[in-house]
N, C-alpha and C. Protein backbone atom coordinates (compact mmCIF):
# COMPACT_ATOMS: atom_id res chain seq x y z
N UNK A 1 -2.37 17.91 -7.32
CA UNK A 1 -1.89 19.26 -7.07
C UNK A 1 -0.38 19.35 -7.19
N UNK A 2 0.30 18.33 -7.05
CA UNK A 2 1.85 18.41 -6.97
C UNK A 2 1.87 17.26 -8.17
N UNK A 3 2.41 18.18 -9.02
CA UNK A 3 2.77 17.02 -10.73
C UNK A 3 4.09 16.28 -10.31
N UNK A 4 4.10 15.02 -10.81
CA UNK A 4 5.44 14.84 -10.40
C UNK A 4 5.81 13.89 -8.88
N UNK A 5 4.41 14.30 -7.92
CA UNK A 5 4.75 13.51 -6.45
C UNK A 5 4.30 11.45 -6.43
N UNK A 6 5.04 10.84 -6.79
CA UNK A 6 4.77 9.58 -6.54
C UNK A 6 4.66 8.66 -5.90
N UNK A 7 3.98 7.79 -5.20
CA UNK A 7 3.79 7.09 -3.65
C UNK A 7 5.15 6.44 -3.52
N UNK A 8 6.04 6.40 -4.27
CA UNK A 8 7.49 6.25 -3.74
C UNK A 8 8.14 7.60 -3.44
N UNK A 9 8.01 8.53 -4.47
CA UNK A 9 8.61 9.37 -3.66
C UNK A 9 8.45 9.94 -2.28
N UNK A 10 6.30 10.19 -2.00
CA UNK A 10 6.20 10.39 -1.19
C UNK A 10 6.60 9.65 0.11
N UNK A 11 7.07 8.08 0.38
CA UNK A 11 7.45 7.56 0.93
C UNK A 11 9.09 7.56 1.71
N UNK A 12 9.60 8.21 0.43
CA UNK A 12 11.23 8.39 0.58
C UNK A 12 11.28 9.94 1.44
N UNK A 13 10.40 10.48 1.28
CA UNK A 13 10.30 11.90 2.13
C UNK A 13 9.52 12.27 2.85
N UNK A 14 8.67 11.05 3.88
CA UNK A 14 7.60 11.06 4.89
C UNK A 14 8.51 11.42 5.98
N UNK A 15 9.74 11.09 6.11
CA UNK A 15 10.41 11.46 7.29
C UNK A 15 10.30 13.05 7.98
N UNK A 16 10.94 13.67 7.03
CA UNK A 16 10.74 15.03 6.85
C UNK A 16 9.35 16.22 7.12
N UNK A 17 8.76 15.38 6.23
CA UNK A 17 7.22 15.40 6.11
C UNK A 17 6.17 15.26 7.26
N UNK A 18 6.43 14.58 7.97
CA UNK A 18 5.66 14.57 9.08
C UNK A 18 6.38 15.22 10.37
N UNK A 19 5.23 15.71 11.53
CA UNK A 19 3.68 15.65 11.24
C UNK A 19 3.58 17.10 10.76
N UNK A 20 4.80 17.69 9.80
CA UNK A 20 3.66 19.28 9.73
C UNK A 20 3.26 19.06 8.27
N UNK A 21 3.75 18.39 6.92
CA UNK A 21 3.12 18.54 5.54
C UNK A 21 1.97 17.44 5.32
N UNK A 22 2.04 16.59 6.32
CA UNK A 22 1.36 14.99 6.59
C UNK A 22 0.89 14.75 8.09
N UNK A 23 -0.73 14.67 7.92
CA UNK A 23 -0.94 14.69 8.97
C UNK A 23 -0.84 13.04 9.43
N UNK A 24 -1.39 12.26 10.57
CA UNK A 24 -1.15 10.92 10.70
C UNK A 24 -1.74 9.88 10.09
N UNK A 25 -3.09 10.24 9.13
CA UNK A 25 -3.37 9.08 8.06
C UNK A 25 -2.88 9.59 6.77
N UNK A 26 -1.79 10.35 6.60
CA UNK A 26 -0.67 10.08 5.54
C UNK A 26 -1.13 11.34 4.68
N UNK A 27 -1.86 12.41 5.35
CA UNK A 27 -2.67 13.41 3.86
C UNK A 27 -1.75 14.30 3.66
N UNK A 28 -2.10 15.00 2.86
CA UNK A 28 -1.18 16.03 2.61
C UNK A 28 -1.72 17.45 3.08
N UNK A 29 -1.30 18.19 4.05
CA UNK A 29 -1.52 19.24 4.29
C UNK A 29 -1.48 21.05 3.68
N UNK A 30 -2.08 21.69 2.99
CA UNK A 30 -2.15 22.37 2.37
C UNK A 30 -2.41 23.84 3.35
N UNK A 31 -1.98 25.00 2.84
CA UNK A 31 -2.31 26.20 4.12
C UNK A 31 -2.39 27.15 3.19
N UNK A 32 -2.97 27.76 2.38
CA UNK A 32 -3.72 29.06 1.62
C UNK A 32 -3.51 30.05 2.46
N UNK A 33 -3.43 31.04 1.84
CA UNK A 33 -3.77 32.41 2.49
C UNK A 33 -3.72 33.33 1.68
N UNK A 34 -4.71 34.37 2.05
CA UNK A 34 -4.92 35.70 1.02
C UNK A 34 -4.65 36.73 1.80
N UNK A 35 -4.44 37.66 1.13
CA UNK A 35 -5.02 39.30 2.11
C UNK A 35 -5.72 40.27 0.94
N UNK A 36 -6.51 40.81 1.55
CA UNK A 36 -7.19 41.80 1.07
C UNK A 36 -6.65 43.14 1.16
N UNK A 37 -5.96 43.88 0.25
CA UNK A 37 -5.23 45.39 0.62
C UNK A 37 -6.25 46.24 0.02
N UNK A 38 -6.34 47.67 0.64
CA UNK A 38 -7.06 48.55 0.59
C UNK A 38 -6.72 50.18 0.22
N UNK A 39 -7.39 50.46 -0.17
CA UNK A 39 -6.83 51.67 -0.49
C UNK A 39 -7.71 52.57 0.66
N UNK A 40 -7.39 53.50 1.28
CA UNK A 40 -8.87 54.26 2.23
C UNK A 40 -9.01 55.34 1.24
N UNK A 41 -8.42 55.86 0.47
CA UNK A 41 -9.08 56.83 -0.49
C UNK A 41 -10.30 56.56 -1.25
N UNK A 42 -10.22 55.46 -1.48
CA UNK A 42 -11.35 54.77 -2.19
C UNK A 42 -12.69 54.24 -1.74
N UNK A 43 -13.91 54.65 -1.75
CA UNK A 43 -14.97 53.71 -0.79
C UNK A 43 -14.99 52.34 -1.23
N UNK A 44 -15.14 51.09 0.16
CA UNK A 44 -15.80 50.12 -0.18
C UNK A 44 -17.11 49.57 -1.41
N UNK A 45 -16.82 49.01 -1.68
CA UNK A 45 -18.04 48.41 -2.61
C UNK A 45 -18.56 47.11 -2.18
C-alpha cells in the first residue's frame, strides 16, 4: 500500500510511528473513512 516503504526505512521511523501508525507487533495501522452526503430534495433509493 505505501510504494517506496522499506524495512529499513520503516525501522528508521518506528520512533515516531508508534503506538498510533504501528500497533505493538509492528503493523501498520490504516483508518478509512467515508461519508455519505445527501441531497433531501431527492428520495432515497
Amino acid at each position: 500500500m505505501i510504494t517506496g516503504l522499506t524495512p529499513e526505512l520503516l525501522v528508521e521511523n518506528r520512533g515516531w510511528m508508534q503506538p498510533t501508525a504501528l500497533d505493538p507487533a509492528g503493523m501498520l495501522r490504516f483508518c478509512f473513512q467515508s461519508y455519505i452526503v445527501g441531497n433531501r430534495h431527492e428520495a432515497p433509493t
